[in-house]
Protein backbone atom coordinates (compact mmCIF):
# COMPACT_ATOMS: atom_id res chain seq x y z
CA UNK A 1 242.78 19.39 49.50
CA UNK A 2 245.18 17.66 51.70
CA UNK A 3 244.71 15.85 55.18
CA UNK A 4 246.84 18.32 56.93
CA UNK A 5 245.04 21.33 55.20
CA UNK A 6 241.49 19.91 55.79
CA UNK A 7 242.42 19.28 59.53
CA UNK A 8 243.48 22.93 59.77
CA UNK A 9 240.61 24.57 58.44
CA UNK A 10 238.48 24.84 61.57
CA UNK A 11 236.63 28.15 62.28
CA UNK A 12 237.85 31.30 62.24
CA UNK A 13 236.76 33.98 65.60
CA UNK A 14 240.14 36.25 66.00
CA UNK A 15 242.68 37.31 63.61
CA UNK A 16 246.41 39.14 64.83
CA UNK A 17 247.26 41.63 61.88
CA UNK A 18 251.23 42.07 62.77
CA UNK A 19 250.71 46.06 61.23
CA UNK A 20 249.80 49.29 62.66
CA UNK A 21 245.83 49.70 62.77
CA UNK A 22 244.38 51.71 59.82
CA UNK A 23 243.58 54.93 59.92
CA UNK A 24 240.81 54.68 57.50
CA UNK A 25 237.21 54.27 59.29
CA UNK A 26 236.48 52.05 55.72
CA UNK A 27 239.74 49.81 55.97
CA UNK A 28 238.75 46.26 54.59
CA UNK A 29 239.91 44.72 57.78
CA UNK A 30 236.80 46.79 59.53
CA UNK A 31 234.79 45.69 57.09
CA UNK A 32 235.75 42.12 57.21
CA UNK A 33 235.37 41.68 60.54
CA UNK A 34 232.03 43.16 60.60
CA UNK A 35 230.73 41.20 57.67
CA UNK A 36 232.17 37.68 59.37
CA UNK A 37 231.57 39.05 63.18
CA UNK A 38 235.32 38.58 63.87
CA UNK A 39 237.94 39.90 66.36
CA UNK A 40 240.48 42.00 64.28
CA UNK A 41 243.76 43.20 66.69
CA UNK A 42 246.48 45.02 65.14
CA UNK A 43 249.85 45.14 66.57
CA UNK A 44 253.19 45.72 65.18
CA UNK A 45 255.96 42.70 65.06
CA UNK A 46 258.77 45.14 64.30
CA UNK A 47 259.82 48.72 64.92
CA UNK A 48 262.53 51.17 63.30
CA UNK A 49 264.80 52.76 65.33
CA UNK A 50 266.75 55.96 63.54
CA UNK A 51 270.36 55.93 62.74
CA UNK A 52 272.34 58.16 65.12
CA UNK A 53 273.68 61.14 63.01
CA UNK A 54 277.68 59.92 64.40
CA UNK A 55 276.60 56.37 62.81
CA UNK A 56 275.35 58.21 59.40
CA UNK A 57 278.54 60.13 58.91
CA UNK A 58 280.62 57.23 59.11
CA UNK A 59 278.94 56.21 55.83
CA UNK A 60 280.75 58.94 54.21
CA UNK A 61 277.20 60.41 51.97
CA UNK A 62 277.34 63.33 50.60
CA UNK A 63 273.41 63.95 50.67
CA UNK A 64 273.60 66.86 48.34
CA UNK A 65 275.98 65.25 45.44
CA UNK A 66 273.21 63.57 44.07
CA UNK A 67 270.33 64.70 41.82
CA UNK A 68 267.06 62.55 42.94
CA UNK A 69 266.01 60.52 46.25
CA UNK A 70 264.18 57.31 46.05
CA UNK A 71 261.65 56.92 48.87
CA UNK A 72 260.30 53.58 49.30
CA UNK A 73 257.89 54.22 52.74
CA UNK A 74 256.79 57.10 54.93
CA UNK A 75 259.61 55.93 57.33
CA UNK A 76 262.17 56.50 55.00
CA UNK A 77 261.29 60.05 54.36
CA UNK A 78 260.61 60.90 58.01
CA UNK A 79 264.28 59.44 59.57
CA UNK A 80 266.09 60.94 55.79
CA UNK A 81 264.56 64.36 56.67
CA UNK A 82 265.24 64.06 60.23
CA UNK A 83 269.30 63.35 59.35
CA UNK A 84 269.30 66.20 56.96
CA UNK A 85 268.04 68.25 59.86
CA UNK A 86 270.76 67.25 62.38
CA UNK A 87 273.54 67.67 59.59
CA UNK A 88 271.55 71.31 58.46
CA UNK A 89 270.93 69.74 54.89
CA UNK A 90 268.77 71.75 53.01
CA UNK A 91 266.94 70.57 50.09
CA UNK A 92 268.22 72.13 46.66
CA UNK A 93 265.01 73.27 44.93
CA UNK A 94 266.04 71.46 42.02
CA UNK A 95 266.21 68.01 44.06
CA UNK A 96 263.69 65.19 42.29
CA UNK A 97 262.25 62.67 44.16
CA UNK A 98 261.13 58.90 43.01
CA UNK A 99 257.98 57.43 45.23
CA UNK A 100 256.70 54.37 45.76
CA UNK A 101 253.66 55.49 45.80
CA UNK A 102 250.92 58.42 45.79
CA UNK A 103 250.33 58.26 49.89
CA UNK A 104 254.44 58.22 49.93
CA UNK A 105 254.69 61.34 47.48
CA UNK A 106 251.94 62.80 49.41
CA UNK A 107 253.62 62.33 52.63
CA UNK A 108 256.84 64.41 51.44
CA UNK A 109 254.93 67.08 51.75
CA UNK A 110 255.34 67.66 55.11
CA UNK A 111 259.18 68.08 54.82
CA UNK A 112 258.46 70.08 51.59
CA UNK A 113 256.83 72.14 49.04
CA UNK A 114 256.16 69.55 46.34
CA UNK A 115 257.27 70.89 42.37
CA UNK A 116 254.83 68.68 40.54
CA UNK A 117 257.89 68.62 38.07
CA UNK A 118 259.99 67.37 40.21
CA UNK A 119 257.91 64.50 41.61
CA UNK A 120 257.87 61.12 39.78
CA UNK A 121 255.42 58.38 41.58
CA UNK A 122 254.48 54.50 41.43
CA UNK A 123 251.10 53.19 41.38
CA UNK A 124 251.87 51.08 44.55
CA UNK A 125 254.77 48.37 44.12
CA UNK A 126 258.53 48.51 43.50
CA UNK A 127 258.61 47.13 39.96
CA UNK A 128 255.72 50.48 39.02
CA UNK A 129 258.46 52.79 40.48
CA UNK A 130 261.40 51.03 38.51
CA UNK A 131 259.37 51.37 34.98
CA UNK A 132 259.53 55.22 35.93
CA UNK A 133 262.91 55.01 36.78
CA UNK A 134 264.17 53.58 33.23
CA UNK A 135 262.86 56.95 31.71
CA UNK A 136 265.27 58.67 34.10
CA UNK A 137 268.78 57.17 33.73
CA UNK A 138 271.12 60.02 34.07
CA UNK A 139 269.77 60.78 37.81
CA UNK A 140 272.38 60.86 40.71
CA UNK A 141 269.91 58.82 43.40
CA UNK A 142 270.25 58.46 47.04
CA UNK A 143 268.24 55.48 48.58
CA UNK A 144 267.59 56.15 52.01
CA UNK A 145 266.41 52.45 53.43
CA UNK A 146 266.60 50.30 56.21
CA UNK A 147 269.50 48.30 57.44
CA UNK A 148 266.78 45.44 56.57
CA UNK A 149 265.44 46.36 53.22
CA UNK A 150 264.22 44.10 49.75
CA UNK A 151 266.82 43.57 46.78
CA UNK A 152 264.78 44.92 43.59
CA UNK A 153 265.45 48.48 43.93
CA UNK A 154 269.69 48.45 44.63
CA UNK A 155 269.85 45.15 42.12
CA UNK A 156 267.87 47.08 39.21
CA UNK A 157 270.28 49.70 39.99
CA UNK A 158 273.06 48.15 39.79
CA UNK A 159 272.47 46.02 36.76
CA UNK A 160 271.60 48.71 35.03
CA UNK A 161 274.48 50.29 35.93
CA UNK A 162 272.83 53.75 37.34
CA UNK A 163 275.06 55.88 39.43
CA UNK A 164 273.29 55.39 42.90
CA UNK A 165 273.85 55.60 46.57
CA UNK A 166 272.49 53.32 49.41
CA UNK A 167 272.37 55.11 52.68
CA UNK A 168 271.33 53.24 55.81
CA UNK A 169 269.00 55.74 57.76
CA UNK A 170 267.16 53.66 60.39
CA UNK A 171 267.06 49.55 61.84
CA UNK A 172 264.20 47.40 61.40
CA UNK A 173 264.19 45.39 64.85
CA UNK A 174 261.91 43.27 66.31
CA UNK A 175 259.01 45.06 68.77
CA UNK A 176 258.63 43.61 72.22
CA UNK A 177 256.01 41.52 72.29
CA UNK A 178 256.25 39.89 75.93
CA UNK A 179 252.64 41.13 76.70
CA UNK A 180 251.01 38.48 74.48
CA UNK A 181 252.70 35.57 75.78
CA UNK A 182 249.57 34.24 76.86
CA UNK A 183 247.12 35.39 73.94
CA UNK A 184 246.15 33.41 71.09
CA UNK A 185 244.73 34.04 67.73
CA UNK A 186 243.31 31.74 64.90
CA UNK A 187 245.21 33.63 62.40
CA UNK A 188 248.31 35.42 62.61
CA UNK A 189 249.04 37.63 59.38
CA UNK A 190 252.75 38.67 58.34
CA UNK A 191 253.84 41.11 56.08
CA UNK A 192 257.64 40.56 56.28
CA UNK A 193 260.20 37.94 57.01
CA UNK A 194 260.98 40.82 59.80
CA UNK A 195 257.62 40.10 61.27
CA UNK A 196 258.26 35.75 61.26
CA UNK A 197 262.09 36.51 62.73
CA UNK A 198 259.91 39.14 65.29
CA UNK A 199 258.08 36.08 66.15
CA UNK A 200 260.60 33.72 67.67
CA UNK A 201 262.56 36.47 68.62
CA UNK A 202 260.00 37.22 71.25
CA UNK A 203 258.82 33.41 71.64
CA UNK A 204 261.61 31.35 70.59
CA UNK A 205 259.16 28.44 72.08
CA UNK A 206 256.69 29.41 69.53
CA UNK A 207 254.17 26.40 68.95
CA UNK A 208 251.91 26.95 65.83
CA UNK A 209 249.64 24.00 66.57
CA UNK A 210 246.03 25.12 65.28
CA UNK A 211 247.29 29.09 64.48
CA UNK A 212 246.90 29.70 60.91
CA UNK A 213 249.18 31.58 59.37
CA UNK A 214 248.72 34.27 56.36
CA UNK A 215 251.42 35.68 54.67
CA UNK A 216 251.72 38.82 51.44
CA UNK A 217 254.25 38.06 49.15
CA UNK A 218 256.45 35.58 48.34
CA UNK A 219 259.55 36.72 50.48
CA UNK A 220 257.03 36.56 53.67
CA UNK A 221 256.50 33.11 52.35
CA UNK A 222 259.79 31.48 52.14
CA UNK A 223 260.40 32.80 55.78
CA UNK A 224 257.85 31.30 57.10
CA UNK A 225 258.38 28.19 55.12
CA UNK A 226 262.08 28.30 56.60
CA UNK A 227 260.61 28.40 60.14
CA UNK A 228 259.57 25.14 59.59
CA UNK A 229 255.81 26.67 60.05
CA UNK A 230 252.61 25.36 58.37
CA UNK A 231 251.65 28.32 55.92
CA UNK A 232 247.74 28.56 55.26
CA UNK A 233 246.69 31.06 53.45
CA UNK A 234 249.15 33.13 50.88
CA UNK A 235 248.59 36.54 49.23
CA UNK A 236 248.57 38.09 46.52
CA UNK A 237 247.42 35.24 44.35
CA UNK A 238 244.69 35.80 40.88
CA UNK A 239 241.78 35.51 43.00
CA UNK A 240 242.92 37.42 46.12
CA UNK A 241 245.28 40.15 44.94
CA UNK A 242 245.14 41.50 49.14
CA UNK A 243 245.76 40.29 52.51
CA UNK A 244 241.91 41.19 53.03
CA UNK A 245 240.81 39.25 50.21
CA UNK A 246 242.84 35.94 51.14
CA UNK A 247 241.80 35.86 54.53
CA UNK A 248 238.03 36.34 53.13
CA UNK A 249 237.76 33.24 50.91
CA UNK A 250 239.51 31.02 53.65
CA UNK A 251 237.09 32.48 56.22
CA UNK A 252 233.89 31.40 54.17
CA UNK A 253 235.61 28.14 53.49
CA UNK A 254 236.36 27.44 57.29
CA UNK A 255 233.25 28.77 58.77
CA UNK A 256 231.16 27.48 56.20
CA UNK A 257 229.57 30.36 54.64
CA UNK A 258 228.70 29.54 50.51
């Protein structure tokens, strides 16, 4: 281990999870800080802010001229529906719809009745939803994202030379954040290069000095690299394939816990 990285691993009492807090009464963060007596606060870095309807038109999307929707996150198929809505869009029962995941898929149903035939969904990451999508080549899809969104999903689709739309439903933008000017954690832990530009957005002072900084996935990574911040503790990796689990195994290394 390095000088720098020995000199940062002092003991961990607070952590700053820059997501909304889980619903789930057994979320590993609860359980964390229980089992290491630690202050867990959740807050958002960034917010999404819908697309007005006058801003979606001039996109010129025909919502209905295509065969299948890709939804990536819950906010994708809340500000979609909400569009369709305000342009009275109805869903053709014969629609198909590509999720991300199983809490995604299960999500839709509150816009509408699911056709188990007609539902196609990842285990969890982009690259299980694009193995599905290879079996399914001759869709029309709509990708309802964010003006801030990852490249895997449009650059698969192009390079493989599907016939897709992008449509830009909502902004990602950075939360206001002014009320913790004068708060500080031991670990602040990012889930997006939204979150790091969030950061300095809000405190373009921003001083890391002794705040460690955890990060999931590699794009998170190179943002906070480009920052010009000290990054301590990177997920997924073999050994830690969660946030949860990285934060865990520098924990018992910092505090001393075997």
């Amino acid at each position: 281990m390095s000088e720098i990285a020995t000199e940062r691993m002092r003991k961990v009492k607070s952590i700053l999870v820059t997501q909304e807090a889980p619903a789930d009464a057994n979320s590993p963060y609860l359980k964390l800080a229980e089992k290491f007596n630690l202050k867990i606060d959740f807050r958002p870095f960034i917010q999404v802010e819908p697309v007005p309807v006058k801003e979606f038109r001039k996109q010129k999307i025909d919502i209905l001229n295509h065969t299948a929707i890709i939804f990536t996150s819950r906010n994708a198929v809340d500000h979609f529906f909400h569009i369709c809505q305000e342009l009275k869009v109805e869903m053709p029962p014969e629609m198909k719809y590509f999720c991300i995941s199983e809490q995604t898929s299960n999500y839709l149903q509150k816009y509408i009745v699911i056709r188990k035939r007609k539902i196609f969904t990842g285990l969890k990451t982009a690259q299980d939803l694009l193995e599905i999508l290879k079996k399914h080549k001759n869709e029309k899809y709509l990708f309802p994202c964010s003006d801030i969104r990852k490249n895997d999903i449009p650059d698969f689709l192009k390079d493989g030379g599907y016939h897709y739309t992008e449509a830009i439903i909502y902004h990602t933008v950075a939360a206001d954040l002014s009320d913790l000017k004068e708060v500080f954690y031991d670990i602040l832990a990012f889930f997006s290069p939204s979150g790091i530009n969030s950061l300095f957005v809000n405190f373009p002072e921003f001083k890391q000095n002794n705040t460690r900084i955890a990060v999931f996935g590699p794009t998170t990574a190179k943002a906070v690299r480009d920052a010009g911040l000290i990054l301590d503790i990177e997920a997924p990796l073999p050994n830690a394939p969660s946030m949860t689990g990285a934060l865990e195994l520098y924990i018992k290394k910092a505090n001393g816990i075997k």
